[in-house]
N, C-alpha and C. Protein backbone atom coordinates (compact mmCIF):
# COMPACT_ATOMS: atom_id res chain seq x y z
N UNK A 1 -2.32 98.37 15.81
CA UNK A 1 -2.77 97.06 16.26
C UNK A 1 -4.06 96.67 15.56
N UNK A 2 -5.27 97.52 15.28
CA UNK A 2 -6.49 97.11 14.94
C UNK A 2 -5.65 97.04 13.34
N UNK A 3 -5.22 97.90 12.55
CA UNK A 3 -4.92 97.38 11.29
C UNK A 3 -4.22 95.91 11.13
N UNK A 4 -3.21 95.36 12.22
CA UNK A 4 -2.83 94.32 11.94
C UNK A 4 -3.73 93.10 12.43
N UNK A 5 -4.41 93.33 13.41
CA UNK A 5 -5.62 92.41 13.41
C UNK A 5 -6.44 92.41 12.22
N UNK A 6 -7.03 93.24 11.29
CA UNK A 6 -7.77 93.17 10.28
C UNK A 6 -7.13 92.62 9.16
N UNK A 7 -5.49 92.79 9.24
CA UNK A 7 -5.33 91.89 8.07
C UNK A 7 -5.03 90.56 7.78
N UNK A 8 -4.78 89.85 9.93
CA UNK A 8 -5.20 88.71 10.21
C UNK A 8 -6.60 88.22 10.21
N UNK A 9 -7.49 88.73 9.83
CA UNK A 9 -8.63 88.01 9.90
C UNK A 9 -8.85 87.89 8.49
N UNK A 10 -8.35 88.67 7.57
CA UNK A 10 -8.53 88.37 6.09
C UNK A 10 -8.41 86.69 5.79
N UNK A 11 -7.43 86.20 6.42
CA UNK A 11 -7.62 85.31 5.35
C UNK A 11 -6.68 83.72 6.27
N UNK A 12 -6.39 82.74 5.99
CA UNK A 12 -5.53 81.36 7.25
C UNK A 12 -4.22 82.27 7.40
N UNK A 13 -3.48 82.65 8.22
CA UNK A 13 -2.83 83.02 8.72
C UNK A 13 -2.14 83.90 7.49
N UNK A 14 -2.57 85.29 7.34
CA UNK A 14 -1.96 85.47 6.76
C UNK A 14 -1.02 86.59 7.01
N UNK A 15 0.33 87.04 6.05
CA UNK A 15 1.53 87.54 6.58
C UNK A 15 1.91 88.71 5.56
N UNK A 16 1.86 89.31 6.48
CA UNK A 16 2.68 90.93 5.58
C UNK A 16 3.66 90.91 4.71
N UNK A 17 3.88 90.92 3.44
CA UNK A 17 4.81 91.14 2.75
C UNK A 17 4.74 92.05 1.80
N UNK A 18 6.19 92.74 1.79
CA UNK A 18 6.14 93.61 0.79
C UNK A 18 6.03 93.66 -0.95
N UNK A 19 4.89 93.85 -1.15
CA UNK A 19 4.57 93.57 -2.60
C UNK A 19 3.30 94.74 -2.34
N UNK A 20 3.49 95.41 -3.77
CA UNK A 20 2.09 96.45 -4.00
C UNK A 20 1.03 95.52 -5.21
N UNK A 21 -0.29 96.27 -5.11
CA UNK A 21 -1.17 95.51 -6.00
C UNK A 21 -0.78 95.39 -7.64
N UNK A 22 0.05 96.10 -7.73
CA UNK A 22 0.86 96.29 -9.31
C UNK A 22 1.91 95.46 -9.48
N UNK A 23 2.80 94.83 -8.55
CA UNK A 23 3.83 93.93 -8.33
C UNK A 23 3.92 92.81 -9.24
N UNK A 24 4.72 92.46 -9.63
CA UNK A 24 4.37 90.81 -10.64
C UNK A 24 4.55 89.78 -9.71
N UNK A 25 3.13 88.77 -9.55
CA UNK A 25 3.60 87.76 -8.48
C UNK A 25 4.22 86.84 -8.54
N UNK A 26 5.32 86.47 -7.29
CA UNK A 26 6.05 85.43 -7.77
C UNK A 26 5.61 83.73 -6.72
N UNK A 27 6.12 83.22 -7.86
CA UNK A 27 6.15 81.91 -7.58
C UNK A 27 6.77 81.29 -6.16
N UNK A 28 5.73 80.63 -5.42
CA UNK A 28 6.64 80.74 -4.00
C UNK A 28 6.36 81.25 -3.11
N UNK A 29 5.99 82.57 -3.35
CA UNK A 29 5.18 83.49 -2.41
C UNK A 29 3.99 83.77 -2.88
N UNK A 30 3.54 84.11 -3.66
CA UNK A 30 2.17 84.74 -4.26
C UNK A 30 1.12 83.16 -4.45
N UNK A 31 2.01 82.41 -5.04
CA UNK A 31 1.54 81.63 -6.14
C UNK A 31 2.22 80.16 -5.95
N UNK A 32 1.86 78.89 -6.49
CA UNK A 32 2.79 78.02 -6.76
C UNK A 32 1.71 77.12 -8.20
N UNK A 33 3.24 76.33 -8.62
CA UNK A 33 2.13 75.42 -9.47
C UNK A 33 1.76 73.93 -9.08
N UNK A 34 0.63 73.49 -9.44
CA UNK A 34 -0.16 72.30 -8.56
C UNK A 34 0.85 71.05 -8.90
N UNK A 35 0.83 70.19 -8.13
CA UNK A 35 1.39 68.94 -8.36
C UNK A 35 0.87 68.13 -9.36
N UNK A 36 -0.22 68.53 -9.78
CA UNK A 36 -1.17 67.22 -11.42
C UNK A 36 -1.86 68.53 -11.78
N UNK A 37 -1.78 68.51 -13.07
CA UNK A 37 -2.76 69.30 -13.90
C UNK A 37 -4.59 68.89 -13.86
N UNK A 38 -5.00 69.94 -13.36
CA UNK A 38 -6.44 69.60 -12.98
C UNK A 38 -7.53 69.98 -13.93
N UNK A 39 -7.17 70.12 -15.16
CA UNK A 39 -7.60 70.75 -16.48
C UNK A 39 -8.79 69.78 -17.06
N UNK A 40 -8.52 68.43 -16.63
CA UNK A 40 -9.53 67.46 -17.44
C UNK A 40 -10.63 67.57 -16.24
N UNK A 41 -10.44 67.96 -15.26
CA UNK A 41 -11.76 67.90 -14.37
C UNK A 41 -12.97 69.47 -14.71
N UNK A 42 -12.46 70.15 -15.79
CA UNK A 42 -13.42 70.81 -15.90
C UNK A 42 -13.32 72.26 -15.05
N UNK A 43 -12.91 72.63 -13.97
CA UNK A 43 -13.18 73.46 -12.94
C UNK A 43 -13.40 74.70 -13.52
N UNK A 44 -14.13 75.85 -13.32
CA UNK A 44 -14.04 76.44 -13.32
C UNK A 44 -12.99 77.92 -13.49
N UNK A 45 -12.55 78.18 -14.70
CA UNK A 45 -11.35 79.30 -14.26
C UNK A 45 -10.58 79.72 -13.17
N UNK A 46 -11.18 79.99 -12.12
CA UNK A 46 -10.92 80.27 -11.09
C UNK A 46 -12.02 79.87 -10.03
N UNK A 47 -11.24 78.66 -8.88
CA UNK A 47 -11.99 77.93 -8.06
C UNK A 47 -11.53 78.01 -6.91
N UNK A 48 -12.67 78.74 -5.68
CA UNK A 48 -12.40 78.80 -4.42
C UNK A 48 -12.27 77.60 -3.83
N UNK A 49 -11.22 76.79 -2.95
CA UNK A 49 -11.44 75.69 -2.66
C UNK A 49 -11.25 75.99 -0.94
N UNK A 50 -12.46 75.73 -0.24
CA UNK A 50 -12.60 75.91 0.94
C UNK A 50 -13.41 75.25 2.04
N UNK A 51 -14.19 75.32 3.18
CA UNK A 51 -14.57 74.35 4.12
C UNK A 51 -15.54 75.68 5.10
N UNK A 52 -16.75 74.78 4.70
CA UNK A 52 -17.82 75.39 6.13
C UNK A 52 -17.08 75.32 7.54
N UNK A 53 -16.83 74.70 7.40
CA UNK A 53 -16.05 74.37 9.16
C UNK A 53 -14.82 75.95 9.27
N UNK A 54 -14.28 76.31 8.57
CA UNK A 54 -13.33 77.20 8.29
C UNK A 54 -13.45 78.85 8.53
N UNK A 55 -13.31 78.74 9.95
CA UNK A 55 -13.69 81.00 10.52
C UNK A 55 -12.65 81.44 8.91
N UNK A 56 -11.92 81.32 8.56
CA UNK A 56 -11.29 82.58 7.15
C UNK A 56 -11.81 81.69 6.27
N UNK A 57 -12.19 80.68 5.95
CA UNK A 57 -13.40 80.79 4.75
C UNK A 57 -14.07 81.58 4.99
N UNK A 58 -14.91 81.64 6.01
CA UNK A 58 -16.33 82.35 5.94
C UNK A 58 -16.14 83.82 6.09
N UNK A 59 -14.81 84.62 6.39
CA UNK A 59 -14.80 86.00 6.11
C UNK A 59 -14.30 85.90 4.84
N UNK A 60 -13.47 85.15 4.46
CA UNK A 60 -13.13 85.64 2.95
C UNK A 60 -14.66 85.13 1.69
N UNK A 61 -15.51 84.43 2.15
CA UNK A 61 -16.78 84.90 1.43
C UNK A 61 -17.38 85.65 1.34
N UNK A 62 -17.30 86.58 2.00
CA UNK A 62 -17.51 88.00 2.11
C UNK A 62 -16.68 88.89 0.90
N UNK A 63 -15.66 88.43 0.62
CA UNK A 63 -14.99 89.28 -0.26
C UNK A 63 -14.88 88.72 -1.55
N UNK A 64 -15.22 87.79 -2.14
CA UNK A 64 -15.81 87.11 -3.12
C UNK A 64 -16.09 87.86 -4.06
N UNK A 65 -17.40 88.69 -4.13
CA UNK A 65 -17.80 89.29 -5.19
C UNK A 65 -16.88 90.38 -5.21
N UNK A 66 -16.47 91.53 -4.63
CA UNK A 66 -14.94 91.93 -4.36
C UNK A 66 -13.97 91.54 -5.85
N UNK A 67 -13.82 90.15 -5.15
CA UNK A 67 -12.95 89.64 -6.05
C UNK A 67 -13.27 89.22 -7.46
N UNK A 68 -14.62 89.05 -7.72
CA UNK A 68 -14.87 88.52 -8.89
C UNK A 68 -15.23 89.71 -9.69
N UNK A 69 -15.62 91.17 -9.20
CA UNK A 69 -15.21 92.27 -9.65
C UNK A 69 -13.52 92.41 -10.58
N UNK A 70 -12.84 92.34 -9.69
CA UNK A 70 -12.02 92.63 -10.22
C UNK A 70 -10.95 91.82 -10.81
N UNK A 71 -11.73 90.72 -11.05
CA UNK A 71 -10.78 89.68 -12.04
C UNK A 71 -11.36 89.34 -12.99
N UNK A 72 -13.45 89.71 -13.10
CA UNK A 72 -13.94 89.48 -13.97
C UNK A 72 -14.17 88.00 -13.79
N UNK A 73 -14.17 87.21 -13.17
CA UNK A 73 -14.99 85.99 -13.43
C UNK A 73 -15.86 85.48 -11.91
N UNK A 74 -16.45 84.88 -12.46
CA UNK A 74 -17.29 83.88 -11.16
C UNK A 74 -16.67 82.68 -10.98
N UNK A 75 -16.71 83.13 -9.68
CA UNK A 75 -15.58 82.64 -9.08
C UNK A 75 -16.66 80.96 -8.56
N UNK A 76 -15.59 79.51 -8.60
CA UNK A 76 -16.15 78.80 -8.71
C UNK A 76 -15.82 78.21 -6.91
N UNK A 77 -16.52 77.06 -6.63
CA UNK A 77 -16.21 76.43 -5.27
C UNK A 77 -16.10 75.14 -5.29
N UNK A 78 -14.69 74.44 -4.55
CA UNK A 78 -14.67 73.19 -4.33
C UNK A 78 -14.33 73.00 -2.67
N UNK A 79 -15.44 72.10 -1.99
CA UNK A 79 -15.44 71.96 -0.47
C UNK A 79 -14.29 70.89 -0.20
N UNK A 80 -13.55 71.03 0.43
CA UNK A 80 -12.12 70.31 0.62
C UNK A 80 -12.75 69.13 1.68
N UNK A 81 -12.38 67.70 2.03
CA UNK A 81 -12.71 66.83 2.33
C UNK A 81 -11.69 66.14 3.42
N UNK A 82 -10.72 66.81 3.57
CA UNK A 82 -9.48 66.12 4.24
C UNK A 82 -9.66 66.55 6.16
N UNK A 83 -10.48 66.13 6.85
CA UNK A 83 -10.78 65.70 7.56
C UNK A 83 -12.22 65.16 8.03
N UNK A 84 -12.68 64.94 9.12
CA UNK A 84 -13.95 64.23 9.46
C UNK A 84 -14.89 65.45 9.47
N UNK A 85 -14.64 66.65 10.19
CA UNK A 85 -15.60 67.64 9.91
C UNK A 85 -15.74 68.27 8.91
N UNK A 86 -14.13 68.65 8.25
CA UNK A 86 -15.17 68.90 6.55
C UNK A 86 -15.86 68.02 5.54
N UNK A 87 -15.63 66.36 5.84
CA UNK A 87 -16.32 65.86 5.43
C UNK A 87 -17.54 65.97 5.36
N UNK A 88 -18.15 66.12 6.71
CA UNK A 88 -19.31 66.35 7.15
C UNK A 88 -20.23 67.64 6.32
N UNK A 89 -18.98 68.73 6.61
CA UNK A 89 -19.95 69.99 6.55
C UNK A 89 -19.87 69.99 4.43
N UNK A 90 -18.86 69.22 3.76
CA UNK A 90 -18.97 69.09 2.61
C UNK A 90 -20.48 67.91 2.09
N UNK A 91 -20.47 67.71 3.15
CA UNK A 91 -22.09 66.84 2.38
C UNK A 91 -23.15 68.01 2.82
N UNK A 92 -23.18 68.79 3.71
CA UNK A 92 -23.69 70.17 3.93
C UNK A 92 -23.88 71.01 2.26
N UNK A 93 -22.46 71.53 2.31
CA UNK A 93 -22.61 72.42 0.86
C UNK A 93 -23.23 71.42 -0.52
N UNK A 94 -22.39 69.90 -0.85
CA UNK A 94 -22.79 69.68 -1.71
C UNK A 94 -24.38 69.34 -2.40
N UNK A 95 -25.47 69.17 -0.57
CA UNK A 95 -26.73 69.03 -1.10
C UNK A 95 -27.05 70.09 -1.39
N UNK A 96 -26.72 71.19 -0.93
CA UNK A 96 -27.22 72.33 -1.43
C UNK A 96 -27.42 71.74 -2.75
N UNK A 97 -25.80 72.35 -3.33
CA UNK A 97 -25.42 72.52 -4.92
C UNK A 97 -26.14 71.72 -5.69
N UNK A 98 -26.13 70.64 -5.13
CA UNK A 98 -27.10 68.81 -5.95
C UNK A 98 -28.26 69.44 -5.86
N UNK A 99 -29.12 69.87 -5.38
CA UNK A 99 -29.98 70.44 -5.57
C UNK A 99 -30.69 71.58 -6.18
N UNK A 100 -30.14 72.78 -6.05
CA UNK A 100 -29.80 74.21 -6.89
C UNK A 100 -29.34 73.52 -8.13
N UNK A 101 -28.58 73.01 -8.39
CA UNK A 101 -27.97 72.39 -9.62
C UNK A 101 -27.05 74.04 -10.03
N UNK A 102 -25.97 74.54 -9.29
CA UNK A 102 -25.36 75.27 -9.18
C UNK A 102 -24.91 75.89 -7.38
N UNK A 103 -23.92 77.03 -7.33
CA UNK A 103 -22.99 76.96 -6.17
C UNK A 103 -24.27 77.88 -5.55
N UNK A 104 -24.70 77.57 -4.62
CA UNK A 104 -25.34 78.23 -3.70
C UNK A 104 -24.97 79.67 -3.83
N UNK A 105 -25.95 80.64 -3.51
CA UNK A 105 -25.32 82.18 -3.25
C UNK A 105 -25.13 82.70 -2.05
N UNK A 106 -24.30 83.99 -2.39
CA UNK A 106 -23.54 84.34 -1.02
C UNK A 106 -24.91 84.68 -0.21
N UNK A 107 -25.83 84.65 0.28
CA UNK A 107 -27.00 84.75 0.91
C UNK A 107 -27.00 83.15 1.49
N UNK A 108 -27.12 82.17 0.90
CA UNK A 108 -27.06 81.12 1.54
C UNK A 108 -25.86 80.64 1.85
N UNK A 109 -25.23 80.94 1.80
CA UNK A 109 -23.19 80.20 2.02
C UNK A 109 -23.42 80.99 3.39
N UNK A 110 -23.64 82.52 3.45
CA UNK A 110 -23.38 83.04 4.92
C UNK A 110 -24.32 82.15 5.84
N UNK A 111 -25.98 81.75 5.56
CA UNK A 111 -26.73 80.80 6.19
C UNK A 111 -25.59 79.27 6.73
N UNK A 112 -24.83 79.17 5.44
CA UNK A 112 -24.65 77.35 5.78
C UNK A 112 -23.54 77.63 6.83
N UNK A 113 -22.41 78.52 6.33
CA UNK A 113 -21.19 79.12 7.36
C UNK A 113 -22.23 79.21 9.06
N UNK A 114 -22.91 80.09 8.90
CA UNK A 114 -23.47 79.99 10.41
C UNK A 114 -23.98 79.09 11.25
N UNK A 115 -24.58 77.95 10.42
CA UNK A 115 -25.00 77.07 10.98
C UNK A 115 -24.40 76.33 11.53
N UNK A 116 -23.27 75.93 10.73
CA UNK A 116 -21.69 75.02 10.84
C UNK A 116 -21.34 75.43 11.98
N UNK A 117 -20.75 76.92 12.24
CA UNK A 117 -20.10 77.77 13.18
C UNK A 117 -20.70 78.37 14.09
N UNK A 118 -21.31 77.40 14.80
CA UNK A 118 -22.62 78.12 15.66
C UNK A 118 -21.82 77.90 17.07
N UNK A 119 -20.77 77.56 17.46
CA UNK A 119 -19.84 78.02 18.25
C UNK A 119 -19.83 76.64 19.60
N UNK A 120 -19.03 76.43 20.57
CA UNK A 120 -18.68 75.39 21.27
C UNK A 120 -20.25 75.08 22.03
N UNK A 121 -20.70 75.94 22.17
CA UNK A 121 -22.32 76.31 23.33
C UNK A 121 -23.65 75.67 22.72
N UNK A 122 -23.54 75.67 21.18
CA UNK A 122 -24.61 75.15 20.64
C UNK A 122 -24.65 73.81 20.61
N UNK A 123 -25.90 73.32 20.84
CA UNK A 123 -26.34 71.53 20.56
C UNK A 123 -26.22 71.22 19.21
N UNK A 124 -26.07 70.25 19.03
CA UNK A 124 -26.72 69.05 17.84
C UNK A 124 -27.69 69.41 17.19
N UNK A 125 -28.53 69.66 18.27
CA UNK A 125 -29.88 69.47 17.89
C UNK A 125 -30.25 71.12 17.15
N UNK A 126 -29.53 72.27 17.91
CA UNK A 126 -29.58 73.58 17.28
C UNK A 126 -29.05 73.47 15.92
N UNK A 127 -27.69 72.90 15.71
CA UNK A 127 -27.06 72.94 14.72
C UNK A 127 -27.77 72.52 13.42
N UNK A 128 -28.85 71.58 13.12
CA UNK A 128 -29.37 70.85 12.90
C UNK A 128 -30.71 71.80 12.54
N UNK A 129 -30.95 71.92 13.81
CA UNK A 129 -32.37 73.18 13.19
C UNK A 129 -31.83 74.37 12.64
N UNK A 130 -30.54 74.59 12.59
CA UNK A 130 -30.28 75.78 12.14
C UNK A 130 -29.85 75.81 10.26
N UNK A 131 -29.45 74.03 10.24
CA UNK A 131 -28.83 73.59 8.93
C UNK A 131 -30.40 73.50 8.07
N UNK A 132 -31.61 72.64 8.36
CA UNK A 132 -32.98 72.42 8.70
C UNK A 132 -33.49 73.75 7.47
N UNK A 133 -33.33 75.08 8.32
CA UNK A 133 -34.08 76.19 7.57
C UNK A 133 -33.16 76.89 6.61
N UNK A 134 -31.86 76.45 6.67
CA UNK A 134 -31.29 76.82 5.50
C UNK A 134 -31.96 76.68 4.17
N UNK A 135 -31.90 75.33 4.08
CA UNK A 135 -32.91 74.43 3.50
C UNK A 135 -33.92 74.29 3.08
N UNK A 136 -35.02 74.40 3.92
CA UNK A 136 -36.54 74.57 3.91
C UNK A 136 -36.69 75.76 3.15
N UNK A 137 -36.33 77.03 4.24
CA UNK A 137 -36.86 77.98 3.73
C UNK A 137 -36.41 78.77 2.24
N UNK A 138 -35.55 77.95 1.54
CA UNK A 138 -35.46 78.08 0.60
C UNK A 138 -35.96 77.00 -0.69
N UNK A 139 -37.15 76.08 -0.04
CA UNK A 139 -37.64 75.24 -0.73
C UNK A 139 -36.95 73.64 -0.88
N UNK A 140 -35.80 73.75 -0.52
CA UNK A 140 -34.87 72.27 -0.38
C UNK A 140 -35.05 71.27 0.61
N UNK A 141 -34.24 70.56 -0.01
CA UNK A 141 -34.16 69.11 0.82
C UNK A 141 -33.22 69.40 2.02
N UNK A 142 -33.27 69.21 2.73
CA UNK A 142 -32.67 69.10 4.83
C UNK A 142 -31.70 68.00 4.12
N UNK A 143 -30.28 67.91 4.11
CA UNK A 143 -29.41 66.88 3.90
C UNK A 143 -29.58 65.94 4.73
N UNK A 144 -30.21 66.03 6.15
CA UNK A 144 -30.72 65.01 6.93
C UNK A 144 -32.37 64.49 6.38
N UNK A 145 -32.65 64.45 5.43
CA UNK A 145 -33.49 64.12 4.81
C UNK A 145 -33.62 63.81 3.21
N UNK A 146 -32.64 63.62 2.78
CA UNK A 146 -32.45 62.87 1.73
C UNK A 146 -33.14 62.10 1.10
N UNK A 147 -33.43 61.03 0.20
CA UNK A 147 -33.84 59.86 -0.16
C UNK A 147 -32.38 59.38 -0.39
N UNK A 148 -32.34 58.15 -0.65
CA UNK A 148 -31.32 56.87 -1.37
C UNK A 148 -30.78 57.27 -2.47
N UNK A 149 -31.63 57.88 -3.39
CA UNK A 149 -31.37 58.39 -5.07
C UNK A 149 -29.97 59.86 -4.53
N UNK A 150 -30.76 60.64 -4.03
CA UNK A 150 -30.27 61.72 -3.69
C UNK A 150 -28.81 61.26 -3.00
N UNK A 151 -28.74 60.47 -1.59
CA UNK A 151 -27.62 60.31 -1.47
C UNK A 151 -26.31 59.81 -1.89
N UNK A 152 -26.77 58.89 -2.83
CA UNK A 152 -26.30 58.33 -3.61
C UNK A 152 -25.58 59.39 -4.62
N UNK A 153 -26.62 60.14 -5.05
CA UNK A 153 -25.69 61.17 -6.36
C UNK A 153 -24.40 62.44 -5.14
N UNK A 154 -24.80 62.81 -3.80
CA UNK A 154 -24.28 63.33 -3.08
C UNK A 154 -23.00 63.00 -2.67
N UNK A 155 -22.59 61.41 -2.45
CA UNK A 155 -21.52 60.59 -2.61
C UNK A 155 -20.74 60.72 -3.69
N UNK A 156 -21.39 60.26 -4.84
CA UNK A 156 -20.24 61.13 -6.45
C UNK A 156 -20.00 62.44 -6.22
N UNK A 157 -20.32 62.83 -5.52
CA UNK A 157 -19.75 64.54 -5.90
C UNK A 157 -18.78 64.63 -4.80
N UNK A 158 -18.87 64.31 -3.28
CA UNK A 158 -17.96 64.00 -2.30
C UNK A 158 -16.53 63.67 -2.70
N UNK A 159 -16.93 62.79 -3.39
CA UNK A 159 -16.15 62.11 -3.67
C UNK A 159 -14.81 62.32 -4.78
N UNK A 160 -15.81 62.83 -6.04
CA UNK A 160 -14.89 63.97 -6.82
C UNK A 160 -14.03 65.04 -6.48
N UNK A 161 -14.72 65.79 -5.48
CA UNK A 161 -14.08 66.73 -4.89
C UNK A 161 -12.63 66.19 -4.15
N UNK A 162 -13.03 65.42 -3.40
CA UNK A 162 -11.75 64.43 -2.70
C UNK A 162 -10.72 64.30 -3.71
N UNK A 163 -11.05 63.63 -4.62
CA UNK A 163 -10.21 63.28 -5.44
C UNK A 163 -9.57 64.20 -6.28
N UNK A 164 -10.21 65.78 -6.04
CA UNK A 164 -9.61 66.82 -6.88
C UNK A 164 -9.01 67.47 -6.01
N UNK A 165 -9.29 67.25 -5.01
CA UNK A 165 -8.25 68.18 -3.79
C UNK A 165 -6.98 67.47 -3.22
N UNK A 166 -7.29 66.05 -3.86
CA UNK A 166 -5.99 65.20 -3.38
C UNK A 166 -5.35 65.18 -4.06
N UNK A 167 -5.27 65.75 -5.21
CA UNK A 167 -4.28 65.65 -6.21
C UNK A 167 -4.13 67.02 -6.45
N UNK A 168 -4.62 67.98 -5.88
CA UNK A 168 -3.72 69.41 -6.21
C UNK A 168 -2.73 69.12 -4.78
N UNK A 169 -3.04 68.46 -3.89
CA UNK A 169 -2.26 68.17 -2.47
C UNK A 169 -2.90 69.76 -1.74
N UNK A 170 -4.40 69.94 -1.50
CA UNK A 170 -4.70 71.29 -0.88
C UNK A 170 -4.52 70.80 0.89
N UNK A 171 -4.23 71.51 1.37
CA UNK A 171 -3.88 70.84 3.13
C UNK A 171 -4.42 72.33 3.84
N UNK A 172 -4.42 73.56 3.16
CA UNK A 172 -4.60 74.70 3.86
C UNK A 172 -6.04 75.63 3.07
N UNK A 173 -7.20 76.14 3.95
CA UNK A 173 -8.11 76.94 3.29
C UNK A 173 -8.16 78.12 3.82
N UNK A 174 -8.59 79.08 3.22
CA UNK A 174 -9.35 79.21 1.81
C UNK A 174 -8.06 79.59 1.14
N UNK A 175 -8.23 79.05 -0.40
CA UNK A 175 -7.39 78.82 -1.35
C UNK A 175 -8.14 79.08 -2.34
N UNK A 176 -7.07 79.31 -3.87
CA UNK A 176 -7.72 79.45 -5.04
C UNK A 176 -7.07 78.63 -6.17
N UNK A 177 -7.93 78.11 -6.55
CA UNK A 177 -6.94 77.27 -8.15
C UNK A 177 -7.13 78.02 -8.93
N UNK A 178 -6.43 78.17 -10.02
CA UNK A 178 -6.34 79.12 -11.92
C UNK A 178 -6.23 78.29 -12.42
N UNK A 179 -7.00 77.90 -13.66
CA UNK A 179 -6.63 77.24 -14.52
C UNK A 179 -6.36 75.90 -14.79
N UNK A 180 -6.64 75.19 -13.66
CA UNK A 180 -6.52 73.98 -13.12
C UNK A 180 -4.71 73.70 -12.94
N UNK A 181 -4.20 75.14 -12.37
CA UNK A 181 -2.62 74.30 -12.76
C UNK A 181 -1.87 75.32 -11.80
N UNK A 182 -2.60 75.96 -11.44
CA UNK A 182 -1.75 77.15 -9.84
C UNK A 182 -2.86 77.19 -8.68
N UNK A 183 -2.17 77.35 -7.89
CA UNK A 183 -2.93 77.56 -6.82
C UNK A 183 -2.13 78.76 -6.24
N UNK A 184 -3.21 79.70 -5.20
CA UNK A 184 -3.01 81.46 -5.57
C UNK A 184 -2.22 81.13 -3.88
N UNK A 185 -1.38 81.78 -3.09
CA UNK A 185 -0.94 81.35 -1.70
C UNK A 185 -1.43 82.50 -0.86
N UNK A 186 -2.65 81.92 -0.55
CA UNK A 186 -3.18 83.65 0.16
C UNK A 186 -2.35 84.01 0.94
N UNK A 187 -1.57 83.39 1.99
CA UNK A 187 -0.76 83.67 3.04
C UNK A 187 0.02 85.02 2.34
N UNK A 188 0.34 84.70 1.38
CA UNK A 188 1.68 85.75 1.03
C UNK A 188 1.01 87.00 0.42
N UNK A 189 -0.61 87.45 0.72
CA UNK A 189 -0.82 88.32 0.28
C UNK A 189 -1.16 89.56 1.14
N UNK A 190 -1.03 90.74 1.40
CA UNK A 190 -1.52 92.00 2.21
C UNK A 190 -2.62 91.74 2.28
N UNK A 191 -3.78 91.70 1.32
CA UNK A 191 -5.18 92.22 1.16
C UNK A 191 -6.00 91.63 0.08
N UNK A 192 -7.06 91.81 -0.13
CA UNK A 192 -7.75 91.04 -1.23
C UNK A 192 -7.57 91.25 -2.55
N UNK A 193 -6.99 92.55 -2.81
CA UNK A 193 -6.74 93.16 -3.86
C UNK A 193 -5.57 92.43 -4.65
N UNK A 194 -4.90 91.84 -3.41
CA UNK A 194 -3.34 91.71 -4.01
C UNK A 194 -3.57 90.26 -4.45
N UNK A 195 -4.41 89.20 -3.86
CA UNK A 195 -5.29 87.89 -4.94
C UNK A 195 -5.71 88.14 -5.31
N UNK A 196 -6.56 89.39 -5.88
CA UNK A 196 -7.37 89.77 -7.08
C UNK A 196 -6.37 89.33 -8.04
N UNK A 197 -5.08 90.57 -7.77
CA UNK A 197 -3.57 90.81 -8.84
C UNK A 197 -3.37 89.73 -9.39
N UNK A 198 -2.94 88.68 -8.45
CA UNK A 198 -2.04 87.44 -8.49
C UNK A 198 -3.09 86.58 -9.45
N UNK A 199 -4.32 86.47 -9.17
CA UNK A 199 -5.45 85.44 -10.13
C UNK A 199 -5.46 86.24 -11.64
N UNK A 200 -5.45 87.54 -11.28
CA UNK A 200 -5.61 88.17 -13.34
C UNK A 200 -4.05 88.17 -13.85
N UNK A 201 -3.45 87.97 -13.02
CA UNK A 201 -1.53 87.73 -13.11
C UNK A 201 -1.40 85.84 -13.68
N UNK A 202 -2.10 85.12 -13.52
CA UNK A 202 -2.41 83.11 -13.57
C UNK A 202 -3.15 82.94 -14.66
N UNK A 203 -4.40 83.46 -14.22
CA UNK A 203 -5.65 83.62 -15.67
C UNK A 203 -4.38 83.76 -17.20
N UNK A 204 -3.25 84.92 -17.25
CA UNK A 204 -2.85 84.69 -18.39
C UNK A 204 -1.42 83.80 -18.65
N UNK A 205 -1.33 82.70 -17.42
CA UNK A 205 -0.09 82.33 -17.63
C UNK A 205 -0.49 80.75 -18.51
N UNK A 206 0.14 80.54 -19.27
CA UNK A 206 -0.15 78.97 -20.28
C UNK A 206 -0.25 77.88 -19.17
């Protein structure tokens, strides 16, 4: 029982199937290919596309470097936009990034995840002081404190993202794009190892 709870918390519902980390992944289960080629947007090799708002985002950030071990790349992030709270918590991550002028590190992602997920009991107003020192104490701007300039460039990036997640058609997180042209199906995987497989299995497909 505790093993099959642990390999439900890996990742959005995910499901036992028989495949070893050596397996060739298939299409369908492992893997599928995106509905528009996402190649002219630049992304990153391999791009986590996921949501602060999201309990298996925020454990599978944990396994991140994990993964970028063993596929060899840095691994990139796009905050998915397809409802009102990840909207929200995506103007969260993206001031970070607009600011850093790169993806926040796993030191601050676990900060922004907590703040987001501070559970049914917490106020507004906690949530807020908790988003507040993310921020501060790393020298940044409080996204509730913006200027005009700033929000303004925060909106183009919102917005991009939207438009790159609406056209791979992403509806489920945490997810991974390759190449701008697969997306990895965590569901169909045992363990982290076995999306390690499946992403260095994409990385060489044309």
């Amino acid at each position: 029982m505790k093993k099959l709870l642990t390999l439900l918390a890996l990742g959005a519902s995910i499901v036992l199937v028989g495949c070893s980390d050596n397996s060739t992944p298939v299409e369908g289960k492992q893997y599928q290919a995106l509905p528009a080629n996402l190649s002219t947007y630049r992304l990153p090799q391999v791009t986590e596309v996921f949501s602060l708002t999201c309990g298996h985002c925020r454990q599978m950030e944990g396994e991140l470097e994990k993964i970028e071990q063993l596929t060899g790349q840095k691994i990139g992030k796009l905050h998915v936009t397809f409802n009102e709270s990840a909207q929200i918590s995506a103007m969260i991550y993206y001031s970070a990034e607009m600011q850093l002028a790169k993806q926040p590190d796993h030191e601050m992602m676990a900060d922004l995840f907590a703040a987001v997920q501070m559970g049914e009991g917490a106020t507004n107003t906690e949530r807020k002081q908790a988003i507040d020192k993310a921020f501060e104490s790393r020298g940044l701007i409080s996204p509730y404190d913006l200027d005009e300039e700033q929000q303004t460039q925060l909106f183009k990036a919102i917005h991009l993202a939207d438009e790159i997640s609406t056209k791979a058609e992403i509806n489920a997180v945490p997810t991974f794009i390759v190449n701008g042209k697969y997306q990895v199906i965590t569901s169909g995987h045992q363990d982290v190892d076995g999306i390690a497989n499946t992403i260095n299995f994409l990385i060489n497909q044309q």
